[in-house]
N, C-alpha and C. Protein backbone atom coordinates (compact mmCIF):
# COMPACT_ATOMS: atom_id res chain seq x y z
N UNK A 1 3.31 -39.04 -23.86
CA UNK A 1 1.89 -39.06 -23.63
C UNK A 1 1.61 -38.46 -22.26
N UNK A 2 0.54 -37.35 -21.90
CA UNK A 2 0.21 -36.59 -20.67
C UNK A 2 -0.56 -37.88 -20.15
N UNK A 3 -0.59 -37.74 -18.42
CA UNK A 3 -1.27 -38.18 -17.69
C UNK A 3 -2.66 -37.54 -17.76
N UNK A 4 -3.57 -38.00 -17.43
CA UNK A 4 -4.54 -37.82 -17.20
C UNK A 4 -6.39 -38.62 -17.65
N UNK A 5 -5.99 -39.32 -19.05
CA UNK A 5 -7.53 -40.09 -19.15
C UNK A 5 -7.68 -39.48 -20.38
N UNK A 6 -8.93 -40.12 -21.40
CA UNK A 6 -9.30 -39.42 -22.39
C UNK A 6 -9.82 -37.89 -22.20
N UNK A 7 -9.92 -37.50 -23.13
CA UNK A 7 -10.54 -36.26 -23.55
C UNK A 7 -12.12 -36.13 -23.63
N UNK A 8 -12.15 -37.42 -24.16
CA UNK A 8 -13.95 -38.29 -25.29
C UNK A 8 -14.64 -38.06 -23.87
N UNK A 9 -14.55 -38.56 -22.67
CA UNK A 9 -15.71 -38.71 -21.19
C UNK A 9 -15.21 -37.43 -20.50
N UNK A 10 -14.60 -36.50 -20.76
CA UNK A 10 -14.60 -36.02 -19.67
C UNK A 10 -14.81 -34.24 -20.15
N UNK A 11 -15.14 -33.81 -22.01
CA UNK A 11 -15.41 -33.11 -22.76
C UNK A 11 -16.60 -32.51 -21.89
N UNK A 12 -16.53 -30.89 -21.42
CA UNK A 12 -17.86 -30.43 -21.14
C UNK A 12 -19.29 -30.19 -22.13
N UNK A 13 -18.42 -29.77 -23.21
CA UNK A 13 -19.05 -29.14 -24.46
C UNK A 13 -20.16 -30.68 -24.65
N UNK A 14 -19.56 -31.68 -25.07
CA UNK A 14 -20.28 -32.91 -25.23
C UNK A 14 -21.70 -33.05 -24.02
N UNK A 15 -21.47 -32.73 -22.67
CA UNK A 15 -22.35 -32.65 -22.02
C UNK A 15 -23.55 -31.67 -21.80
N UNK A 16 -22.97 -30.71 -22.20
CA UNK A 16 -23.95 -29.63 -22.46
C UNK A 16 -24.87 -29.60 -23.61
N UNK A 17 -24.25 -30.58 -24.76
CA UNK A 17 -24.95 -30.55 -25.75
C UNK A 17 -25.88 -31.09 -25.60
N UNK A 18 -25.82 -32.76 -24.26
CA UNK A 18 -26.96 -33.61 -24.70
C UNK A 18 -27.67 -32.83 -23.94
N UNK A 19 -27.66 -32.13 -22.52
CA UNK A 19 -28.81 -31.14 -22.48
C UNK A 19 -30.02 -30.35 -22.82
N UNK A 20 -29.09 -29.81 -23.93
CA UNK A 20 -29.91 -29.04 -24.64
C UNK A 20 -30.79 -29.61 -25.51
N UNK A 21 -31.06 -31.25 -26.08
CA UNK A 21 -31.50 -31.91 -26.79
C UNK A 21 -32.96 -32.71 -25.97
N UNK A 22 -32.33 -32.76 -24.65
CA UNK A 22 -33.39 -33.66 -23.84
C UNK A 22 -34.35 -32.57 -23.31
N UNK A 23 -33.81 -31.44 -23.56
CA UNK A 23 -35.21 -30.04 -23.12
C UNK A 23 -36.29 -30.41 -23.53
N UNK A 24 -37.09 -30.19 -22.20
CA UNK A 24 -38.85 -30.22 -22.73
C UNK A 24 -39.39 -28.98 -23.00
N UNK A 25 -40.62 -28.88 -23.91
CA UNK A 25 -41.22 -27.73 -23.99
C UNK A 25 -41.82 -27.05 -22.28
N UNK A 26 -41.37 -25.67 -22.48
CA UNK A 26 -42.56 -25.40 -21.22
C UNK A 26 -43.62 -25.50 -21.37
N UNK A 27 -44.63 -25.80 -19.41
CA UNK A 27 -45.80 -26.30 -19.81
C UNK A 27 -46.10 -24.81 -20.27
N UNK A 28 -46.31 -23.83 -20.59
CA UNK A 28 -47.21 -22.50 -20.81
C UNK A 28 -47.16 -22.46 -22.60
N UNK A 29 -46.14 -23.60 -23.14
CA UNK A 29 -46.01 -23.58 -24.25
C UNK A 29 -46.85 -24.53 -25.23
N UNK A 30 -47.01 -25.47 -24.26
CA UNK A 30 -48.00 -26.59 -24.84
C UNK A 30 -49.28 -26.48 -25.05
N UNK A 31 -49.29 -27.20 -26.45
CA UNK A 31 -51.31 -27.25 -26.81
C UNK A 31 -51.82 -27.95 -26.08
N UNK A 32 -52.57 -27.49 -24.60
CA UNK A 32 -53.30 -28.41 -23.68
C UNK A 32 -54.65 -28.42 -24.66
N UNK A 33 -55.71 -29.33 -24.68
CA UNK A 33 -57.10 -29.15 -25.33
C UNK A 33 -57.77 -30.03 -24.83
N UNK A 34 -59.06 -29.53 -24.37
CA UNK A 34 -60.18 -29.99 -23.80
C UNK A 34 -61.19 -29.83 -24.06
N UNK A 35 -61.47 -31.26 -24.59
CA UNK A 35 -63.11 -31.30 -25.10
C UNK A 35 -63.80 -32.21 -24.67
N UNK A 36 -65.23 -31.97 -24.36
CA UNK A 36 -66.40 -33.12 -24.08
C UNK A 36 -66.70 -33.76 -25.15
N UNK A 37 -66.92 -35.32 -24.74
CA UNK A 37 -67.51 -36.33 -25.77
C UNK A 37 -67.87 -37.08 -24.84
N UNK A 38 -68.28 -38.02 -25.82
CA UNK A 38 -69.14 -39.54 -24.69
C UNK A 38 -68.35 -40.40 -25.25
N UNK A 39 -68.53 -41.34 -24.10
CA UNK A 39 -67.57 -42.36 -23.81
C UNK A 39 -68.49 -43.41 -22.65
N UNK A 40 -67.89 -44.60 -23.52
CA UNK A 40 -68.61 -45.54 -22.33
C UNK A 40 -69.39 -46.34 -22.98
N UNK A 41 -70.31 -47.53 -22.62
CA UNK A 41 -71.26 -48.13 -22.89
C UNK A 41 -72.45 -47.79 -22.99
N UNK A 42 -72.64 -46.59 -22.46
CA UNK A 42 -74.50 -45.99 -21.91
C UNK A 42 -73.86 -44.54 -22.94
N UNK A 43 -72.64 -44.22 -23.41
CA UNK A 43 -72.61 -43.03 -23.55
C UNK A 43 -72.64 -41.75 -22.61
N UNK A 44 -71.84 -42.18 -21.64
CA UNK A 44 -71.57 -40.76 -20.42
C UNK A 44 -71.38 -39.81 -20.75
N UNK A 45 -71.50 -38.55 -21.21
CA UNK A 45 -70.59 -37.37 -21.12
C UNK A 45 -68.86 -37.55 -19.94
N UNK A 46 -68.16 -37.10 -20.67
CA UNK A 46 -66.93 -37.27 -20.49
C UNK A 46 -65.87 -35.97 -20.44
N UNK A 47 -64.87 -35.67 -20.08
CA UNK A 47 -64.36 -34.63 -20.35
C UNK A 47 -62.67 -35.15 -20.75
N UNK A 48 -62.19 -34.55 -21.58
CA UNK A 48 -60.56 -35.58 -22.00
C UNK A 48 -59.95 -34.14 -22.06
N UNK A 49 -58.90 -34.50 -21.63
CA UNK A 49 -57.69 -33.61 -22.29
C UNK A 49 -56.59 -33.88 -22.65
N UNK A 50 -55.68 -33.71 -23.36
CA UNK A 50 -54.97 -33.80 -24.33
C UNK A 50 -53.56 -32.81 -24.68
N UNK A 51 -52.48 -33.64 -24.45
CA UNK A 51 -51.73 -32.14 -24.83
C UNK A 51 -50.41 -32.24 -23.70
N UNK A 52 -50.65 -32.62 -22.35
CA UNK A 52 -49.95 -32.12 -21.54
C UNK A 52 -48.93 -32.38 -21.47
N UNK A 53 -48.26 -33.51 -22.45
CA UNK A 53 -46.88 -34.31 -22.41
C UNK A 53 -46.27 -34.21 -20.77
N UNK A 54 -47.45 -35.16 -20.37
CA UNK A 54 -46.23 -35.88 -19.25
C UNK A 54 -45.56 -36.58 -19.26
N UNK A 55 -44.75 -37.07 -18.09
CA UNK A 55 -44.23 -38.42 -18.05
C UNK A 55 -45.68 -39.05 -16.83
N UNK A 56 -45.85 -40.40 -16.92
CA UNK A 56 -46.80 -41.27 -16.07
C UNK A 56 -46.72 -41.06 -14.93
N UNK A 57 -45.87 -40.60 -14.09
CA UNK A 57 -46.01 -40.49 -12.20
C UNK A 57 -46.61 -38.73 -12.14
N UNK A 58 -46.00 -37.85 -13.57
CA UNK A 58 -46.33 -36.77 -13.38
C UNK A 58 -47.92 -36.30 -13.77
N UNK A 59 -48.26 -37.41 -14.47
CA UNK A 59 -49.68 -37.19 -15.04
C UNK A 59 -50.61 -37.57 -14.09
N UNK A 60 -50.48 -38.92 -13.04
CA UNK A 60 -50.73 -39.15 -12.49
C UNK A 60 -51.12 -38.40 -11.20
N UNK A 61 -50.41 -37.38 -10.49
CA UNK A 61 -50.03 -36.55 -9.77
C UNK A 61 -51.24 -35.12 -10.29
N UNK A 62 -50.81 -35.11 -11.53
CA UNK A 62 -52.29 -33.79 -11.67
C UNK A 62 -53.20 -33.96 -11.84
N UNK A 63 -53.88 -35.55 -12.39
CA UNK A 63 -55.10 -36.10 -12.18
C UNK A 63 -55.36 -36.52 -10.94
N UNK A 64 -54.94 -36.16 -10.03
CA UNK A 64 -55.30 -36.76 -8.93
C UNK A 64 -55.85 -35.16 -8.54
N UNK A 65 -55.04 -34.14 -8.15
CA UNK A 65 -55.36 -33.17 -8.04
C UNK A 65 -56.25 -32.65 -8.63
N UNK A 66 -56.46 -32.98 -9.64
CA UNK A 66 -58.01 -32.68 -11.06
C UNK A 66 -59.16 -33.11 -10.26
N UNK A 67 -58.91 -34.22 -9.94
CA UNK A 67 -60.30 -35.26 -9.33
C UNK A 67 -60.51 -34.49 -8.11
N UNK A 68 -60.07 -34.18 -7.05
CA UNK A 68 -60.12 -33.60 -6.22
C UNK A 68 -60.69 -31.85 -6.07
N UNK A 69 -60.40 -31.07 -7.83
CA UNK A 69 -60.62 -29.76 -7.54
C UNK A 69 -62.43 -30.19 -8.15
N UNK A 70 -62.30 -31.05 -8.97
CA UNK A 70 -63.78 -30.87 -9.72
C UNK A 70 -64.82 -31.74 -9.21
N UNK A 71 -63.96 -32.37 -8.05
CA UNK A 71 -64.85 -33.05 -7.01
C UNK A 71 -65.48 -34.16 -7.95
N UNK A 72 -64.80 -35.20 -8.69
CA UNK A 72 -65.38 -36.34 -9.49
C UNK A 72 -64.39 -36.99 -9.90
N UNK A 73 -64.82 -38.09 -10.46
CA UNK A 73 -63.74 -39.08 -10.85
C UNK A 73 -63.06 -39.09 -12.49
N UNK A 74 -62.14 -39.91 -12.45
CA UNK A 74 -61.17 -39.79 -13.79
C UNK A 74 -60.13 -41.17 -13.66
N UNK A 75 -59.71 -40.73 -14.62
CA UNK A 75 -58.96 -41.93 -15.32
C UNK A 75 -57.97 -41.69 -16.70
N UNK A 76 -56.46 -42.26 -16.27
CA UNK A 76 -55.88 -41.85 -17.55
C UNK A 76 -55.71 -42.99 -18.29
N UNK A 77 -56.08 -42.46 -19.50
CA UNK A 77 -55.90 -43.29 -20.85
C UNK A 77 -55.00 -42.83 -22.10
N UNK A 78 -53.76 -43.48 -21.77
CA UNK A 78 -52.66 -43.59 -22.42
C UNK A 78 -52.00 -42.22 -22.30
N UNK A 79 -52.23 -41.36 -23.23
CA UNK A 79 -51.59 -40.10 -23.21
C UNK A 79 -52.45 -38.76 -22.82
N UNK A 80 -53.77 -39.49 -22.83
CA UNK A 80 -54.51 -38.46 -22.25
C UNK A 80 -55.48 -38.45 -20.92
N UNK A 81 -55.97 -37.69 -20.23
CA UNK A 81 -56.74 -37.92 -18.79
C UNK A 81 -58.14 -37.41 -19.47
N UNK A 82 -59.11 -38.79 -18.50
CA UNK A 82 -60.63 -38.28 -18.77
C UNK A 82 -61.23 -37.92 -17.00
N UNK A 83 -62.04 -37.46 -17.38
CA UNK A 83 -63.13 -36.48 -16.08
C UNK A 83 -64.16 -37.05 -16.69
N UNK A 84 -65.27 -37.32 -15.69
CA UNK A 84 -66.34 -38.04 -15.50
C UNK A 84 -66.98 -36.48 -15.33
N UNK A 85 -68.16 -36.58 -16.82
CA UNK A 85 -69.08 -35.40 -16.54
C UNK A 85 -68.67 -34.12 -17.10
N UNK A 86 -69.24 -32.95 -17.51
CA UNK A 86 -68.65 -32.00 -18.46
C UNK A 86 -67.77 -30.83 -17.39
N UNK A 87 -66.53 -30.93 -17.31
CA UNK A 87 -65.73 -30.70 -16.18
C UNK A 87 -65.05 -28.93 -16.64
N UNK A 88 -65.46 -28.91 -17.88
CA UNK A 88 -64.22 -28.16 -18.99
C UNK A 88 -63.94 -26.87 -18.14
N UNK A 89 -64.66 -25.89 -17.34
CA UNK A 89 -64.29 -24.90 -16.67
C UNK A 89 -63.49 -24.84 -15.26
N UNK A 90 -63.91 -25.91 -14.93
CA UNK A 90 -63.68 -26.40 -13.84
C UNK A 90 -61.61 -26.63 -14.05
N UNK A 91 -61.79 -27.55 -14.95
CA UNK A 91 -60.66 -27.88 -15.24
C UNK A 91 -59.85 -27.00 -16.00
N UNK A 92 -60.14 -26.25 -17.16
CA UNK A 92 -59.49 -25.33 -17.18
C UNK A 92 -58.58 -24.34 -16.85
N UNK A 93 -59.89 -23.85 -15.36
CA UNK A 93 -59.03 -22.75 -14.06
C UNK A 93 -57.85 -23.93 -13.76
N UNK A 94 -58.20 -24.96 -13.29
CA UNK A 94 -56.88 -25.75 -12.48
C UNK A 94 -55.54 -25.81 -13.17
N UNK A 95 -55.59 -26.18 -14.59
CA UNK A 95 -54.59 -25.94 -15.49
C UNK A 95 -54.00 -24.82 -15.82
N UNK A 96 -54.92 -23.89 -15.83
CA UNK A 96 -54.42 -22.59 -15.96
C UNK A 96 -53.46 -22.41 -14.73
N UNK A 97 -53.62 -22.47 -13.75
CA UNK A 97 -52.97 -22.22 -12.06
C UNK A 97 -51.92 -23.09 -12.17
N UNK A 98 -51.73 -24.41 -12.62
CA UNK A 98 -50.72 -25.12 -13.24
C UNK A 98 -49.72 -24.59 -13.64
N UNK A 99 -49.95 -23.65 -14.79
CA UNK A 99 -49.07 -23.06 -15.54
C UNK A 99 -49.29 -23.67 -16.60
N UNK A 100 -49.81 -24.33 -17.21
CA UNK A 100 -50.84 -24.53 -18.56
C UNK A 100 -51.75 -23.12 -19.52
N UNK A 101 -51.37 -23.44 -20.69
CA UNK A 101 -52.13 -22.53 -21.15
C UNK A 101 -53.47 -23.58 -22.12
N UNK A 102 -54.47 -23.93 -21.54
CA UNK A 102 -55.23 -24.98 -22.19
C UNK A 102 -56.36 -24.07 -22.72
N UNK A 103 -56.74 -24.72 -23.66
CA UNK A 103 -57.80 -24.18 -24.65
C UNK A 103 -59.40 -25.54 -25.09
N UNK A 104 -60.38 -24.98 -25.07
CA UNK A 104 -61.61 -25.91 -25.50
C UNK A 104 -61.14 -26.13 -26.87
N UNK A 105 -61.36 -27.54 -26.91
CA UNK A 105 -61.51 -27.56 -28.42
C UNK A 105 -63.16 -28.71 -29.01
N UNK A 106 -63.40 -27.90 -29.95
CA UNK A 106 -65.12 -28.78 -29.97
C UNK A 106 -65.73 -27.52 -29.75
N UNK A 107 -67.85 -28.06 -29.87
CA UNK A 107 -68.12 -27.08 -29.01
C UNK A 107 -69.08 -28.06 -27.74
């Protein structure tokens, strides 16, 4: 029997594989979509988008930056971020500069 340890933990091929499995889409690849609706108790106009598959510190991080380019407030809800007020151009350009390719959806 050779010295050295299994084969099973220390296989590159095995590591490379799970790699390639945990790949995310690029963002320029993703269906970003943004549409106005109302939302709320009084019925606000609202702006949501949809699409961006983050993870939560990273979503967090571009809604913050969102709030800041469109000069208003927001809030994420679950998988998607809302903008206070009809934001859609506004937000758009920012995503776009992102590296997002986002699209209106609605009219």
């Amino acid at each position: 029997m050779s010295k050295g340890g299994w084969s099973e933990f220390n296989d590159p091929l095995k590591t490379i594989g799970n790699d390639t499995q945990n790949s995310v889409t690029p963002k320029g690849k993703r269906q970003v979509r943004l549409e106005k609706t109302r939302s709320g108790k009084k019925g606000k106009l609202v702006t949501v988008i949809r699409g961006l598959e983050l993870k939560q510190v990273e979503a967090k991080k571009i809604l913050k930056n969102l709030k800041i380019a469109c000069g208003t407030g927001g809030t994420l809800k679950g998988d998607s971020l809302e903008l206070q007020g009809d934001q859609i151009s506004k937000a758009q350009d920012f995503l776009f500069k992102e590296g997002f390719r986002p699209k209106q959806s609605g009219v």
